[in-house]
Protein backbone atom coordinates (compact mmCIF):
# COMPACT_ATOMS: atom_id res chain seq x y z
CA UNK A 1 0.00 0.00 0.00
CA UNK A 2 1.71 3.51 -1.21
CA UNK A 3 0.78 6.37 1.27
CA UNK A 4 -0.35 10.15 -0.03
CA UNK A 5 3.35 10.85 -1.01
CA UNK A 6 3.91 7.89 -3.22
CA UNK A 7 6.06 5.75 -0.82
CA UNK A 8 5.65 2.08 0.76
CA UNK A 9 5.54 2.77 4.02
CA UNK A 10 1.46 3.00 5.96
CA UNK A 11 0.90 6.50 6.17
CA UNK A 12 -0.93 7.63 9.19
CA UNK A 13 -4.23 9.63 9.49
CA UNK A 14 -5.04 11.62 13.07
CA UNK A 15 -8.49 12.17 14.43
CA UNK A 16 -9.09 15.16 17.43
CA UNK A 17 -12.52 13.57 18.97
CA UNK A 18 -14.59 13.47 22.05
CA UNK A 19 -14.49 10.48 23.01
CA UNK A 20 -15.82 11.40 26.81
CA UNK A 21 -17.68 14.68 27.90
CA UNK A 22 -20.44 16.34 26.16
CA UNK A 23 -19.34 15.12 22.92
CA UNK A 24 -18.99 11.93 23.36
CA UNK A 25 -21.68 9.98 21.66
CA UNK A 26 -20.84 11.41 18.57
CA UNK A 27 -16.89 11.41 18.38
CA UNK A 28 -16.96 8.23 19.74
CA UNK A 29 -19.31 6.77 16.45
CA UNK A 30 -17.06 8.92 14.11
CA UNK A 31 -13.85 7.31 16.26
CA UNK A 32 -15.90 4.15 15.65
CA UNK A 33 -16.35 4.32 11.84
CA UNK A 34 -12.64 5.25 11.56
CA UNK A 35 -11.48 1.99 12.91
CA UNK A 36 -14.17 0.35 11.11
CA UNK A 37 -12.78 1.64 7.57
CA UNK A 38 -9.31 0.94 8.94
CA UNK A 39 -10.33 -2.87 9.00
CA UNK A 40 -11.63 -2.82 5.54
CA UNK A 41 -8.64 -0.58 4.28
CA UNK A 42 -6.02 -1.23 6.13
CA UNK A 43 -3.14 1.46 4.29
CA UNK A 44 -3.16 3.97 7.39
CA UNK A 45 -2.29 3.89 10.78
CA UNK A 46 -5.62 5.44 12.85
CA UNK A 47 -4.14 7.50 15.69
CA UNK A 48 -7.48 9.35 17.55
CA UNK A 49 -6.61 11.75 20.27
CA UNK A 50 -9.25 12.67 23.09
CA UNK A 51 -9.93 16.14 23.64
CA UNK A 52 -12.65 15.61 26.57
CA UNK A 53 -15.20 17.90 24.87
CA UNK A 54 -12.76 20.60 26.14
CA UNK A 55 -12.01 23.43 23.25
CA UNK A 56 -8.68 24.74 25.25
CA UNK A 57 -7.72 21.10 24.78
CA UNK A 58 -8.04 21.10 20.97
CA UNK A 59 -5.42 23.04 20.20
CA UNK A 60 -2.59 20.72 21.72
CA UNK A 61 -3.82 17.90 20.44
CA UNK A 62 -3.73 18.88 16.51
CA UNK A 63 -0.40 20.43 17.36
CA UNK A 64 0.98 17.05 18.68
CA UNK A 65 -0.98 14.80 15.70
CA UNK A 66 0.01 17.53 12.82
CA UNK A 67 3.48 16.35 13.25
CA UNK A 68 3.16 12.75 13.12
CA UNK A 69 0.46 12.41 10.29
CA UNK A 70 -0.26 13.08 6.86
CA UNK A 71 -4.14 13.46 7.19
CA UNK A 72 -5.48 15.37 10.14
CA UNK A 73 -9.35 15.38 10.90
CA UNK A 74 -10.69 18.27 13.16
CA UNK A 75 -13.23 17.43 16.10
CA UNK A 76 -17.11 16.78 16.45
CA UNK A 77 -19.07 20.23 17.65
CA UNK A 78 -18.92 23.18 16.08
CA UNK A 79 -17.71 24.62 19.20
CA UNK A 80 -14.73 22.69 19.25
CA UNK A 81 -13.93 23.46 15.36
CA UNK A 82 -14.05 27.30 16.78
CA UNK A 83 -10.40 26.22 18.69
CA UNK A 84 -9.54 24.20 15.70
CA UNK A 85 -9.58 27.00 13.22
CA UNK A 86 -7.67 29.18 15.57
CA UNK A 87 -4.96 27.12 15.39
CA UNK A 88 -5.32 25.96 12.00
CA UNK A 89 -3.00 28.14 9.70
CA UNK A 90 0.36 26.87 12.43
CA UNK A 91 -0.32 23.38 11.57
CA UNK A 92 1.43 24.11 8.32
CA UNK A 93 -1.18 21.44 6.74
CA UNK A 94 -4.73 21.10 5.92
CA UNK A 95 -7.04 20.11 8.59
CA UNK A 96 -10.57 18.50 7.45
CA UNK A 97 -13.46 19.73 9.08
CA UNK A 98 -16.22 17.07 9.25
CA UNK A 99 -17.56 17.88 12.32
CA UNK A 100 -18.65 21.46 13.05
CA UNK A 101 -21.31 22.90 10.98
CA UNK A 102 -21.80 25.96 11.76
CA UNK A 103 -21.39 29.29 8.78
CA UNK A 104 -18.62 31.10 11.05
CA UNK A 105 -16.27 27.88 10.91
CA UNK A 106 -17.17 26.68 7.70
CA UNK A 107 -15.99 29.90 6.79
CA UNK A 108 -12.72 30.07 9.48
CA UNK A 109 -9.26 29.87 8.46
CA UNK A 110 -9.41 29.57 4.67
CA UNK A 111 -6.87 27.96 2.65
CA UNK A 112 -6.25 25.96 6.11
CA UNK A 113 -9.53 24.35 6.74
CA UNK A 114 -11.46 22.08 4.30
CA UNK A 115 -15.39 21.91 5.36
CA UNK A 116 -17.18 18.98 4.19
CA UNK A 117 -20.48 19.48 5.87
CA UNK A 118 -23.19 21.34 4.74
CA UNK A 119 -23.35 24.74 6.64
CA UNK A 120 -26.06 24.96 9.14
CA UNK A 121 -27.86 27.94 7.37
CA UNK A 122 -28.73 25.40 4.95
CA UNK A 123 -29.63 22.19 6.82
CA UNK A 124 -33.33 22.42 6.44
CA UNK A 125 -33.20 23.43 2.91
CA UNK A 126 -34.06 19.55 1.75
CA UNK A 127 -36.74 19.29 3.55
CA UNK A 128 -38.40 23.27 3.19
CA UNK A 129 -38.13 21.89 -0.55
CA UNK A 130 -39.65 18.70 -0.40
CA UNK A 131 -42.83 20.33 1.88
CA UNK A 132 -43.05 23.14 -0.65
CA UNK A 133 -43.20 20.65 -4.13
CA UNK A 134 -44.37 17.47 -2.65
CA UNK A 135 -47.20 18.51 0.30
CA UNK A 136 -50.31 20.14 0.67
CA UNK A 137 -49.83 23.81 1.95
CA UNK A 138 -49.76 23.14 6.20
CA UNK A 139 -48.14 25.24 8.89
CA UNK A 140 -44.52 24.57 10.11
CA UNK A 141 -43.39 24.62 13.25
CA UNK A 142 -39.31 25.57 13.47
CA UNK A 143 -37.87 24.53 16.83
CA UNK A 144 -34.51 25.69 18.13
CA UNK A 145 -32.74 24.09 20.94
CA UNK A 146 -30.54 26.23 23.31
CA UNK A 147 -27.21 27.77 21.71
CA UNK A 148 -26.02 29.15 18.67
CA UNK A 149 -26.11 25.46 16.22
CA UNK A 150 -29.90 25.54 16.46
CA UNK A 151 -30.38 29.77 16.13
CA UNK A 152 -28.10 29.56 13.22
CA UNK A 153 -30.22 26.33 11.79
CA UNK A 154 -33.80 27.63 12.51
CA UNK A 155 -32.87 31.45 11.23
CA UNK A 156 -31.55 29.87 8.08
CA UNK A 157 -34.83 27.57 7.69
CA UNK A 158 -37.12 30.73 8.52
CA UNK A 159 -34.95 32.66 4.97
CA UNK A 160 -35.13 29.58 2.88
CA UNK A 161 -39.04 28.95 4.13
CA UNK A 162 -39.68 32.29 2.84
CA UNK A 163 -38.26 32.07 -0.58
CA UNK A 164 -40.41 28.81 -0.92
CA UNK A 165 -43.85 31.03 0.50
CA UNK A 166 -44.04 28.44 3.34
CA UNK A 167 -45.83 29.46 6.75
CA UNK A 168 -43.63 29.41 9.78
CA UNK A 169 -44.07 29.81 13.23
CA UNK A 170 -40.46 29.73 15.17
CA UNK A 171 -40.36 28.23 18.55
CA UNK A 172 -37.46 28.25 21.69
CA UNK A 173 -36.78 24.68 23.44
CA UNK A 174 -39.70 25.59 26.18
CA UNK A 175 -42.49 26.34 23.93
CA UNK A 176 -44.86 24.48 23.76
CA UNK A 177 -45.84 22.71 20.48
CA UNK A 178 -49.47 23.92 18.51
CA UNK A 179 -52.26 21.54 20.04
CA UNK A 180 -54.71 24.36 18.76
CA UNK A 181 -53.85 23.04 14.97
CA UNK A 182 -57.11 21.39 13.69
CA UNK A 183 -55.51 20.43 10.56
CA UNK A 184 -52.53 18.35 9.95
CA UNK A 185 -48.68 20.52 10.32
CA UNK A 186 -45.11 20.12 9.94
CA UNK A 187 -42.50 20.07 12.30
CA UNK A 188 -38.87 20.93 11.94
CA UNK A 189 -36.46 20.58 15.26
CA UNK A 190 -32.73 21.11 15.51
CA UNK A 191 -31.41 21.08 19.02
CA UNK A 192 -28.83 18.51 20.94
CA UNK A 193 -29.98 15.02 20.50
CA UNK A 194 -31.31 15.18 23.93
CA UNK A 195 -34.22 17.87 22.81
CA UNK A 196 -34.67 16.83 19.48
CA UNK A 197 -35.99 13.51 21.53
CA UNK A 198 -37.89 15.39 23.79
CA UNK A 199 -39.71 17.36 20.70
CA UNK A 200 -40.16 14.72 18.64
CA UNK A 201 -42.26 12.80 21.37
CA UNK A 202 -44.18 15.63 22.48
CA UNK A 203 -45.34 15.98 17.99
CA UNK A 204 -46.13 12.83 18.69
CA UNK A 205 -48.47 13.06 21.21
CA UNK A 206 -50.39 16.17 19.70
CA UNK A 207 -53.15 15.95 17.01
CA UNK A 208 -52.10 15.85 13.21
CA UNK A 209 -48.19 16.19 12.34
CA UNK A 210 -47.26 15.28 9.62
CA UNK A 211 -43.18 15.60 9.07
């Protein structure tokens, strides 16, 4: 197996994830599907470094992997790609941002940072398009969980909604959902996993969702 450079030798991709703290379930799935291509690969070394769901740990840890790998994968959160793209342009190397949605960091450090997520002003845009060519005219119902990832995800849906002449009604984590709807509605969330649950059970238990 020939590494990125051409030569014999394994070459060695480096992973910054959360594999305990707030972060955890999800850098510890992406840690998981590393490993899991590394078993059907098998050309790179997999070196994953934990940064505890801690941004001031993030920047030590892609200091210490930049220099001992030829790939070099940024963390899960957008919060923690905020410390990642600070720190970016000394790596002297690209670092590969499939973790942190959000516009500001998709748009951090360029020429240093490659994004391959969709931006979070654009997340709902599949589905906004889908309601508006596929499904009878209903209300929506945009839900934002606490912190900037779903503000920047719910004020994004709200400007695409309008473009498509879809009726919106924006609500915070504590709202509560519209049991006064006699007719069927939508329902878009985006929130931690933890209230995306919680909203998605409470639709459930009201009259006449429908997505």
């Amino acid at each position: 197996m020939t590494g990125p450079a051409g030569n014999s030798r394994r070459w060695r991709l480096g992973a910054c994830l959360s594999l305990t703290g707030k972060y955890a379930r999800f850098g510890s799935q992406a840690a998981h599907a590393l490993r899991a291509w590394h078993a059907l690969d098998g050309g790179a070394e997999i070196l994953v470094e934990d940064d505890g769901s801690d941004p001031a740990r993030v920047a030590s840890i892609l200091r210490a992997l930049a220099g001992r790998c030829e790939v070099l994968l940024g963390p899960y959160s957008t919060q923690l790609m905020r410390a990642a793209s600070r720190v970016a342009p000394d790596l002297d190397q690209l670092l590969w941002n499939h973790g942190g949605s959000g516009d500001d960091v998709q748009a951090a450090a360029p020429g240093h940072v490659v994004s391959v997520l969709a931006p979070t002003s654009r997340y709902a845009e599949p589905f906004l398009r889908h309601l508006a060519v596929h499904t009878e005219p209903a209300p929506l119902v945009l839900v934002e969980g606490r912190g900037s990832f779903g503000r920047q995800v719910i004020t994004g849906a709200e400007a695409i909604a309008r473009t498509l002449g879809l009726s919106t009604r924006r609500a915070g984590p504590t709202d509560d959902l519209p049991a006064e709807h006699r007719g069927v509605w939508d329902l878009f969330c985006a929130g931690s996993f933890e209230e995306d649950v919680a909203t998605v059970t409470a639709a459930r238990a009201l009259p006449h969702p429908r997505g």
